[in-house]
PDB file of N, CA and C in Angstrom:
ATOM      1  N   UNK A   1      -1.675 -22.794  11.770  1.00  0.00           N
ATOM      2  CA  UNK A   1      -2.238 -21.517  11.353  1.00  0.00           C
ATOM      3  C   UNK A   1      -3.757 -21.603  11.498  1.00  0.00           C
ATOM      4  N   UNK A   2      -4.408 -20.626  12.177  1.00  0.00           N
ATOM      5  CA  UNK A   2      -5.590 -20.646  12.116  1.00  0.00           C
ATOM      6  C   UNK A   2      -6.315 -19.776  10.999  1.00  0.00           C
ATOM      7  N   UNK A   3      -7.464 -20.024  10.857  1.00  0.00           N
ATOM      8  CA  UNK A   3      -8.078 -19.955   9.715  1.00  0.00           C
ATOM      9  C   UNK A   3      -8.647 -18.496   9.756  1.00  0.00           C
ATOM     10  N   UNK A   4      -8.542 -17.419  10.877  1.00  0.00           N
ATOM     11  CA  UNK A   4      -8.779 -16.313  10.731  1.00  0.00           C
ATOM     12  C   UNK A   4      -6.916 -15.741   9.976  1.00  0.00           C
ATOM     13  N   UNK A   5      -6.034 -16.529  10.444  1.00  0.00           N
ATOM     14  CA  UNK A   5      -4.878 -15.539   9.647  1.00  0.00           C
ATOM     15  C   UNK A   5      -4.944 -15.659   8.880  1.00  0.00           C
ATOM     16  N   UNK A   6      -5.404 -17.447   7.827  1.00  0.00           N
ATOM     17  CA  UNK A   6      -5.037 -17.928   6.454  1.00  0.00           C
ATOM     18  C   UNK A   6      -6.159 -17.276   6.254  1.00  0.00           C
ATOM     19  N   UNK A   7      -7.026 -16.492   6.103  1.00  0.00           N
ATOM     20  CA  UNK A   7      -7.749 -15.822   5.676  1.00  0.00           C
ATOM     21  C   UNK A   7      -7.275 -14.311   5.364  1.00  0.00           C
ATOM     22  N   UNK A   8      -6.591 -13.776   6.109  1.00  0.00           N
ATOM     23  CA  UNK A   8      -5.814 -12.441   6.009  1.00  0.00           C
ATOM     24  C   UNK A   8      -5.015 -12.207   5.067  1.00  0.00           C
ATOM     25  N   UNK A   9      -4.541 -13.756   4.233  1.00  0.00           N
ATOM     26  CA  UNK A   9      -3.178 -13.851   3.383  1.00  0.00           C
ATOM     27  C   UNK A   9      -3.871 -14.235   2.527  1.00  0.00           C
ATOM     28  N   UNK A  10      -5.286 -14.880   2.254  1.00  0.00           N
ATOM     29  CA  UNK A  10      -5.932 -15.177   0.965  1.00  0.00           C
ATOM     30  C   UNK A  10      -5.998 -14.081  -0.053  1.00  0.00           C
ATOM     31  N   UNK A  11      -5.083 -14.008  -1.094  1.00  0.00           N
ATOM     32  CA  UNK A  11      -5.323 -13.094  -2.348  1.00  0.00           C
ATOM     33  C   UNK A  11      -6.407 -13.902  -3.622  1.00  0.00           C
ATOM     34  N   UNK A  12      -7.273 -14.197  -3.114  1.00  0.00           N
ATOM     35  CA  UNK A  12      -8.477 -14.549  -4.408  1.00  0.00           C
ATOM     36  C   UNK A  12      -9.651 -13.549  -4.194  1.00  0.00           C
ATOM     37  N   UNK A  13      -9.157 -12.580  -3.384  1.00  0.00           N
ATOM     38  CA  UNK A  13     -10.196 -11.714  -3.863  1.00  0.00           C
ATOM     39  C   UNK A  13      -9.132 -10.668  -3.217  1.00  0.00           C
ATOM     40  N   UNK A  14      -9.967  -9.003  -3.793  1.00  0.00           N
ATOM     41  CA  UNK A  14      -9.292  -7.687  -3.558  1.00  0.00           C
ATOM     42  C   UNK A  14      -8.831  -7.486  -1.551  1.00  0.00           C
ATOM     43  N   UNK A  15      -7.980  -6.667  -1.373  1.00  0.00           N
ATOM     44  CA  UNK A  15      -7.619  -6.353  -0.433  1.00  0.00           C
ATOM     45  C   UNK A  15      -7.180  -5.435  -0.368  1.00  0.00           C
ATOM     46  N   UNK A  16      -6.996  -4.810   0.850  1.00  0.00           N
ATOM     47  CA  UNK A  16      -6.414  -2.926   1.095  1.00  0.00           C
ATOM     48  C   UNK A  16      -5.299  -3.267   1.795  1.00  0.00           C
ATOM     49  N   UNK A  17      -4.434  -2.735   1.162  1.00  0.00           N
ATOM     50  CA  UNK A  17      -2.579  -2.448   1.712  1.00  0.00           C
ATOM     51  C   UNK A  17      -2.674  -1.151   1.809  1.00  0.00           C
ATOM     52  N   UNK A  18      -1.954  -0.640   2.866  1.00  0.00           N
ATOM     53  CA  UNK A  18      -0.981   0.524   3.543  1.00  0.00           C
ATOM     54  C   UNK A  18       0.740   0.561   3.368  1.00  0.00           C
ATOM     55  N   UNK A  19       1.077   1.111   2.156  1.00  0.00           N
ATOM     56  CA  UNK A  19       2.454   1.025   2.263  1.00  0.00           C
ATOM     57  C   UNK A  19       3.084   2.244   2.508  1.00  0.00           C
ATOM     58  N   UNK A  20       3.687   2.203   3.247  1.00  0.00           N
ATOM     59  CA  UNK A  20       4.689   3.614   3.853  1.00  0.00           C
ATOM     60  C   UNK A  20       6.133   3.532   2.902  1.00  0.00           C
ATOM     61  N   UNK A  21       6.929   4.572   2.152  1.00  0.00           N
ATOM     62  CA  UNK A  21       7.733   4.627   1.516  1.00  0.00           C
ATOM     63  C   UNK A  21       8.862   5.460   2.301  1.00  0.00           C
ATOM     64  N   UNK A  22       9.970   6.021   2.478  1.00  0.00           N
ATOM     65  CA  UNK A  22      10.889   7.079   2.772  1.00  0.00           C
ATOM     66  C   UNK A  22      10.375   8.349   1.383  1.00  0.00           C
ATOM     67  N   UNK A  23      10.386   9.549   1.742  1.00  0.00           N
ATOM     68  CA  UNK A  23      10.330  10.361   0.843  1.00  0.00           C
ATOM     69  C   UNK A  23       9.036  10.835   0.387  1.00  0.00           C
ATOM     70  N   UNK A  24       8.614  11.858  -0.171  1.00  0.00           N
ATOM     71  CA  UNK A  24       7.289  12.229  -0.903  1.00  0.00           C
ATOM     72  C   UNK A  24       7.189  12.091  -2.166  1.00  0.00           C
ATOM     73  N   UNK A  25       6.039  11.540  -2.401  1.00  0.00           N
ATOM     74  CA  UNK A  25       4.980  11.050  -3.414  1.00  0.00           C
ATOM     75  C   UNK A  25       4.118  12.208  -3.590  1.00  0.00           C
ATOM     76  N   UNK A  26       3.834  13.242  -4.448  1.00  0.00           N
ATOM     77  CA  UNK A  26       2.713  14.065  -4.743  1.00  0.00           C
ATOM     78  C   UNK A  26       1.211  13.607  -5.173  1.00  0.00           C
ATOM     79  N   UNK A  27       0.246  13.770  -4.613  1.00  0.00           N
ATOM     80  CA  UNK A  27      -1.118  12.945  -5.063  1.00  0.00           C
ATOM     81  C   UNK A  27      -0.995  13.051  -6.218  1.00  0.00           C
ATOM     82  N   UNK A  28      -0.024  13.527  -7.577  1.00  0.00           N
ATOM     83  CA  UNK A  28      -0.878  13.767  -8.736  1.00  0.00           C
ATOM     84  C   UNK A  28      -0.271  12.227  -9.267  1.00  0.00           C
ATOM     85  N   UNK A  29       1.019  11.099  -8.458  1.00  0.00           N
ATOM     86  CA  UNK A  29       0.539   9.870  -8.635  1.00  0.00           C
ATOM     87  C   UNK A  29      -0.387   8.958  -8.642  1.00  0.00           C
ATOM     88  N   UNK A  30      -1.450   9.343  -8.058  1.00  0.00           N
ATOM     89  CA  UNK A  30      -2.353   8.764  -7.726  1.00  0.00           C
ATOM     90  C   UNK A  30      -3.135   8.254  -9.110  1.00  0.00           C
ATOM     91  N   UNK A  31      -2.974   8.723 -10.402  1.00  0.00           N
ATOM     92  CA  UNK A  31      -3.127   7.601 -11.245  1.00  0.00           C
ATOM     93  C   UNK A  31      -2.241   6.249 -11.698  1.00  0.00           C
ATOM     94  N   UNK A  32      -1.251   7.005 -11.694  1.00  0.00           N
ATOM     95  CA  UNK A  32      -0.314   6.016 -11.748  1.00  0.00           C
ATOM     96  C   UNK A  32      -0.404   5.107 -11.255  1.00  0.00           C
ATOM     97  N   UNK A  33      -0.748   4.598  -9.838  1.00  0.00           N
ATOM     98  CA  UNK A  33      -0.763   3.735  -8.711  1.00  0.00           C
ATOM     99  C   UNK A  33      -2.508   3.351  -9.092  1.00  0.00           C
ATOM    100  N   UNK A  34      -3.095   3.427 -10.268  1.00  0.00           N
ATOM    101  CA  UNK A  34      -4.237   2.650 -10.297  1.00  0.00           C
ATOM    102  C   UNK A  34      -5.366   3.298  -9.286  1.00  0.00           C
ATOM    103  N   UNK A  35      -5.480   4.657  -8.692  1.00  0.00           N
ATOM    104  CA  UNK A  35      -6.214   5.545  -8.361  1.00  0.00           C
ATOM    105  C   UNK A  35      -6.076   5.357  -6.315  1.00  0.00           C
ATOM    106  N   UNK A  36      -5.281   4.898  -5.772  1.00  0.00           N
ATOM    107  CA  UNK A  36      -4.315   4.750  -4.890  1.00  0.00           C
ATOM    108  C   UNK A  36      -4.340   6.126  -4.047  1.00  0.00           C
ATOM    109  N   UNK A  37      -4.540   5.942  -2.437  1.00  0.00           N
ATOM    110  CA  UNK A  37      -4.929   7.205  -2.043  1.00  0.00           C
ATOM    111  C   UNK A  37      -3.504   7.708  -1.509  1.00  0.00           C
ATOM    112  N   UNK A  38      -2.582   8.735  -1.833  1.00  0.00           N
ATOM    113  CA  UNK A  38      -1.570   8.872  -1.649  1.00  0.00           C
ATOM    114  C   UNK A  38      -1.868  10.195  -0.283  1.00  0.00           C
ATOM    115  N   UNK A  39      -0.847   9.928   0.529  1.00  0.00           N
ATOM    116  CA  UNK A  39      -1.214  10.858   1.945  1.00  0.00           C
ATOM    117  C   UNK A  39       0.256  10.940   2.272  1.00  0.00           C
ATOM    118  N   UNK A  40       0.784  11.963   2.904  1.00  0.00           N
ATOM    119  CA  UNK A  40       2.068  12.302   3.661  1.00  0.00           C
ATOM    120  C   UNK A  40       2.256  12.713   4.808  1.00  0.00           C
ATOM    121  N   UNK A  41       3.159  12.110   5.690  1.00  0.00           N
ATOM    122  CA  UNK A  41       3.217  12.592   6.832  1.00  0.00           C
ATOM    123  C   UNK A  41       4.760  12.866   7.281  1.00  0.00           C
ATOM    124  N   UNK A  42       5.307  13.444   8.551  1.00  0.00           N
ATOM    125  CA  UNK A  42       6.588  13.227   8.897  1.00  0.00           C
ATOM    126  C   UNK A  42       6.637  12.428   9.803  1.00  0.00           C
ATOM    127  N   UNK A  43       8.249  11.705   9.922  1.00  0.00           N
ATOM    128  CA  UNK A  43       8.708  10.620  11.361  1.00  0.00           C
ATOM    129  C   UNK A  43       8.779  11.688  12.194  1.00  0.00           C
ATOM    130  N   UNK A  44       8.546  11.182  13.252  1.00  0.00           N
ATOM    131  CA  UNK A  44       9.530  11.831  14.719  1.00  0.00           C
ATOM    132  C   UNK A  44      10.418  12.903  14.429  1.00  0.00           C
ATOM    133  N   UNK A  45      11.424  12.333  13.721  1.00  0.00           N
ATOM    134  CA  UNK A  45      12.739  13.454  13.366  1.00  0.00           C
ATOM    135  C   UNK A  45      12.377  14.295  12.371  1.00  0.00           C
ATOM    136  N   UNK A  46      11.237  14.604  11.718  1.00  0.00           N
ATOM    137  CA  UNK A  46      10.681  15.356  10.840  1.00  0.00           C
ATOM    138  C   UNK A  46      10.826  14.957   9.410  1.00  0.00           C
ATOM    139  N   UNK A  47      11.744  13.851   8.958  1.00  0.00           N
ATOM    140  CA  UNK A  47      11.690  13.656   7.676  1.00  0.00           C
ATOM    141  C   UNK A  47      10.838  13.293   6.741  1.00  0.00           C
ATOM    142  N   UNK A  48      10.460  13.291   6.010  1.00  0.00           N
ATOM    143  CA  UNK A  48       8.813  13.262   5.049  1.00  0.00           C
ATOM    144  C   UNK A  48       9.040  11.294   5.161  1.00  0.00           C
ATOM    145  N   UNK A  49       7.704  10.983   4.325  1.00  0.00           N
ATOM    146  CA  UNK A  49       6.929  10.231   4.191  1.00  0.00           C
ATOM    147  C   UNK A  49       6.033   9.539   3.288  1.00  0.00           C
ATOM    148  N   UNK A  50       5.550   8.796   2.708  1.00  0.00           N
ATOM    149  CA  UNK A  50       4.653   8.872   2.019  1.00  0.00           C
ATOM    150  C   UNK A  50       3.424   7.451   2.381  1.00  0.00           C
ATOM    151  N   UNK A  51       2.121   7.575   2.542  1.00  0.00           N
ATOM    152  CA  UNK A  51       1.728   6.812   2.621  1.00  0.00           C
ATOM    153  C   UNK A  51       0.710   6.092   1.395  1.00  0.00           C
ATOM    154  N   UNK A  52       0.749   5.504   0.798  1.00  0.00           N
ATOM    155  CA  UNK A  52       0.112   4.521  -0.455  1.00  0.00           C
ATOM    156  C   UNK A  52      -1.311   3.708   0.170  1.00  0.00           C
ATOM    157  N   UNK A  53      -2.297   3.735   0.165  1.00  0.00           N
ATOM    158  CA  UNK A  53      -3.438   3.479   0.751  1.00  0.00           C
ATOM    159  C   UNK A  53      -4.068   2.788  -0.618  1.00  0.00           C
ATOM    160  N   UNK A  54      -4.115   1.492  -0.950  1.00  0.00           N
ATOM    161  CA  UNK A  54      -4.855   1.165  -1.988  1.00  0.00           C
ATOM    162  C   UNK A  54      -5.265  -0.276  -2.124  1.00  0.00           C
ATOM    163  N   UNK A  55      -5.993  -0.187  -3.087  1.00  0.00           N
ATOM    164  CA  UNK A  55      -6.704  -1.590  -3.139  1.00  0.00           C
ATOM    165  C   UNK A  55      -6.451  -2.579  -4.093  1.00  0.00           C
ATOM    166  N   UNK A  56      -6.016  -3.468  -3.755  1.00  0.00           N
ATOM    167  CA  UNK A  56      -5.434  -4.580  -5.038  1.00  0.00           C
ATOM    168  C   UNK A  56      -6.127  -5.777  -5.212  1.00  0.00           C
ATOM    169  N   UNK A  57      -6.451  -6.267  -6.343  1.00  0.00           N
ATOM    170  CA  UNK A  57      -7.404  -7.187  -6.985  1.00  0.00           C
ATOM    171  C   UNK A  57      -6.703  -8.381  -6.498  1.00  0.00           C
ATOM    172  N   UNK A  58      -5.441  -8.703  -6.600  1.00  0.00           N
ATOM    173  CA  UNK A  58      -4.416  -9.941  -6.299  1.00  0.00           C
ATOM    174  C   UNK A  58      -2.769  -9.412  -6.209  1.00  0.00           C
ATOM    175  N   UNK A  59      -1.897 -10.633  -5.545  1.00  0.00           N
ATOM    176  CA  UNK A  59      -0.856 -10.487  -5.220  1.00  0.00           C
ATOM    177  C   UNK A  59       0.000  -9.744  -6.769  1.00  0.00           C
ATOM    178  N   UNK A  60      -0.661 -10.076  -7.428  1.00  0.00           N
ATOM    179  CA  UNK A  60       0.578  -9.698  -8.645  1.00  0.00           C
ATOM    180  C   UNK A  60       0.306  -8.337  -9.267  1.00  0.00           C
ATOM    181  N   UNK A  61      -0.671  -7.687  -8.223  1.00  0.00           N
ATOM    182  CA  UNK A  61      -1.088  -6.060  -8.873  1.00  0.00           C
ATOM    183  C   UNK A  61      -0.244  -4.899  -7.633  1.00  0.00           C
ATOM    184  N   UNK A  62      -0.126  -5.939  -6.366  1.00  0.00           N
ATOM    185  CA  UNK A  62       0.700  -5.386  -5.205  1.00  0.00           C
ATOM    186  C   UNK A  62       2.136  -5.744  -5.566  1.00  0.00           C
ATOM    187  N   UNK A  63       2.057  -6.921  -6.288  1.00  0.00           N
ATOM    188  CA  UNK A  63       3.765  -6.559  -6.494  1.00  0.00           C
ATOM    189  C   UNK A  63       4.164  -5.512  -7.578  1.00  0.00           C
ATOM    190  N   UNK A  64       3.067  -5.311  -8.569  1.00  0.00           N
ATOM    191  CA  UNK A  64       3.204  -4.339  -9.503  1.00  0.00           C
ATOM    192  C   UNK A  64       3.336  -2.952  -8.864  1.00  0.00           C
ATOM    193  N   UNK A  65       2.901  -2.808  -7.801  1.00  0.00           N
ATOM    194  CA  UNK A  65       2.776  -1.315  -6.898  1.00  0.00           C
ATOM    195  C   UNK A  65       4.265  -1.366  -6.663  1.00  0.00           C
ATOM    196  N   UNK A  66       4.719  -2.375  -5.870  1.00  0.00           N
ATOM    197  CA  UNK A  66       5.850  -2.405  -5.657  1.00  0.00           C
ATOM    198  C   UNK A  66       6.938  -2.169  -6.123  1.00  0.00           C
ATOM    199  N   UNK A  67       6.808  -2.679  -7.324  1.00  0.00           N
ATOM    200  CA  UNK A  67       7.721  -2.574  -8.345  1.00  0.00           C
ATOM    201  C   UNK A  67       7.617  -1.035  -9.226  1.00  0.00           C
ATOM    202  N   UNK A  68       6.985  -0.182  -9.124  1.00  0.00           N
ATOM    203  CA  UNK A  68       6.919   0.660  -9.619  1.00  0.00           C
ATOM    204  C   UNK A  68       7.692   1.710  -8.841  1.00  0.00           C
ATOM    205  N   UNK A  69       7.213   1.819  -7.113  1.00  0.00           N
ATOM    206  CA  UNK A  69       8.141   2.081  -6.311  1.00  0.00           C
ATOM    207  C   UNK A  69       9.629   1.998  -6.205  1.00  0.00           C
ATOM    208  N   UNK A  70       9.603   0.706  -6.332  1.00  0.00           N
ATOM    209  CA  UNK A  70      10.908   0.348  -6.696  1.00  0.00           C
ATOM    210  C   UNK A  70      12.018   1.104  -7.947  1.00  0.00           C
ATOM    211  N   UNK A  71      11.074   0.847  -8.607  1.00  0.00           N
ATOM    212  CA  UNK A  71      11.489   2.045 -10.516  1.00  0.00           C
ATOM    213  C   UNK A  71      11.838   3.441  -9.825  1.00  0.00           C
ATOM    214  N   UNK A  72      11.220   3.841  -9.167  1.00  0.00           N
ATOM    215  CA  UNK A  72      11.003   5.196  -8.860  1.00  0.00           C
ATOM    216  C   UNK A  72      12.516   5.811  -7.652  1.00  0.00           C
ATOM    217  N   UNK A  73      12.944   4.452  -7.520  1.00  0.00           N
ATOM    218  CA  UNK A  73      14.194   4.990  -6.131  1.00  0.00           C
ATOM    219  C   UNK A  73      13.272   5.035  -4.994  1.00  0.00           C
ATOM    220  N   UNK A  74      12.399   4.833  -4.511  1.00  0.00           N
ATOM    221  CA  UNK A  74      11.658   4.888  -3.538  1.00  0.00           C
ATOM    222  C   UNK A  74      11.778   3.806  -2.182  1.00  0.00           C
ATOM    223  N   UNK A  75      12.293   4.540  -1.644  1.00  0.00           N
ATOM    224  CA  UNK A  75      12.326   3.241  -0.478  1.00  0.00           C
ATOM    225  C   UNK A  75      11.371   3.053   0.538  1.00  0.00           C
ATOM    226  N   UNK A  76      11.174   1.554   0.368  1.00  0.00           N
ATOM    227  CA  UNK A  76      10.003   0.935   1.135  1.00  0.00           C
ATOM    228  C   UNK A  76       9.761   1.004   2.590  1.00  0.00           C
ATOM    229  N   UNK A  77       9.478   1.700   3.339  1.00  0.00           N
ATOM    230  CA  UNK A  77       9.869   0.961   4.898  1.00  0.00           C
ATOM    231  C   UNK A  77       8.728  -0.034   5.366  1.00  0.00           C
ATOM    232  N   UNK A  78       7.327   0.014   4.987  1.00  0.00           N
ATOM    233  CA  UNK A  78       6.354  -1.012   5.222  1.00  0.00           C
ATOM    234  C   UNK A  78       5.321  -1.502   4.214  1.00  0.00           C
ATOM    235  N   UNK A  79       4.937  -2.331   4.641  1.00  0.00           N
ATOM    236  CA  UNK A  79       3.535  -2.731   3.840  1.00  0.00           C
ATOM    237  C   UNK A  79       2.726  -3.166   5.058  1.00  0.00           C
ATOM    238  N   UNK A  80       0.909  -2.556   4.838  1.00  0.00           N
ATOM    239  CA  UNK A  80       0.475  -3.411   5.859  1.00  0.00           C
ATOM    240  C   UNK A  80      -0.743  -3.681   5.373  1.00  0.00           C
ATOM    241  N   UNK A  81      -1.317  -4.209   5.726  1.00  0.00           N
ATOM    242  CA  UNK A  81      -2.539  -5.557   5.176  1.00  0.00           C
ATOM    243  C   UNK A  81      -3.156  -4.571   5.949  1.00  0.00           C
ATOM    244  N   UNK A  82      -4.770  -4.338   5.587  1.00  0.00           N
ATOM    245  CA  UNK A  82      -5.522  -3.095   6.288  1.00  0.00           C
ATOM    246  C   UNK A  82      -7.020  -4.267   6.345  1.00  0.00           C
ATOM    247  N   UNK A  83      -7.384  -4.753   5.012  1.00  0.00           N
ATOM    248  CA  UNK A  83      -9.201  -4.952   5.093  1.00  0.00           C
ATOM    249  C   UNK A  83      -8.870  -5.888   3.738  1.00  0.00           C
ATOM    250  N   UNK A  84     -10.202  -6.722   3.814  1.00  0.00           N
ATOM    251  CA  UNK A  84      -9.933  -7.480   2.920  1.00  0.00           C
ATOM    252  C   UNK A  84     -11.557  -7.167   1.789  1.00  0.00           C
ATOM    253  N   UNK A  85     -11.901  -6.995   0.748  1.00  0.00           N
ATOM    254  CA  UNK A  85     -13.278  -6.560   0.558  1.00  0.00           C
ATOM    255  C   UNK A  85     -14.225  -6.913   1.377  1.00  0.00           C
ATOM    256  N   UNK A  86     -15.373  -5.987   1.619  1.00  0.00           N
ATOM    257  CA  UNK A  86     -16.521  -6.252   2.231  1.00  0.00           C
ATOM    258  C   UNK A  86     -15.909  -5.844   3.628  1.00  0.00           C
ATOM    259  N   UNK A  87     -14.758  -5.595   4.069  1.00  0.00           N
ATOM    260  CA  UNK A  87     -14.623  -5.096   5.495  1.00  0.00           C
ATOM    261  C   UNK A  87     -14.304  -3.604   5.524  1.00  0.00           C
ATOM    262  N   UNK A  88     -14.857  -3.236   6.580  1.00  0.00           N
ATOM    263  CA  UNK A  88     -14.399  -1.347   6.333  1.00  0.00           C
ATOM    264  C   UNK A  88     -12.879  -0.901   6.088  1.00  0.00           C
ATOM    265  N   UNK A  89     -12.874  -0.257   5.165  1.00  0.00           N
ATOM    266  CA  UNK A  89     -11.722   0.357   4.493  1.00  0.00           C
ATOM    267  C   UNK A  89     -11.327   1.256   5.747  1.00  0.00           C
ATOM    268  N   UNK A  90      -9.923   1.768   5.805  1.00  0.00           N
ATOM    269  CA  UNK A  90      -9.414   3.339   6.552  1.00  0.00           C
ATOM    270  C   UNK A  90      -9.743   4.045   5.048  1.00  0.00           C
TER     271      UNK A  90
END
């Protein structure tokens, strides 16, 4: 492993995840999710979406996202690693 990936996976400091869910999320979660930029879009076949845009201090505040999702019936289809602090956010 080189040291630009083990750097991508270092949770000792904050990082920005992109998680895509099946289904809509209304922004007025967006406290809930710890102030989390909630956005929607459709697939191809038109079915909704939801995208989760937020920033987590460490692994155990992203699994808390997760898990809330999870509570919610929400199904996951991705997570994606976006910026790590100090690099430009989407």
């Amino acid at each position: 492993m080189d040291s630009e990936t083990s750097n991508k996976t270092d949770m000792s400091f904050p990082a920005t995840y992109q998680i895509t869910i099946k289904g809509l999320l209304s922004e007025h979660w967006t406290d809930w999710f710890n102030g989390t930029l909630v956005s929607s879009l459709n697939d191809p076949t038109g079915k909704p979406h939801t995208i989760l845009t937020c920033q987590v201090r460490d692994q155990a505040e992203l699994h808390g996202i997760l898990n809330r999702l999870n509570n919610l019936n929400m199904p996951l289809l991705e997570v994606t690693y976006i910026s790590d602090k100090g690099e430009d956010h989407v």
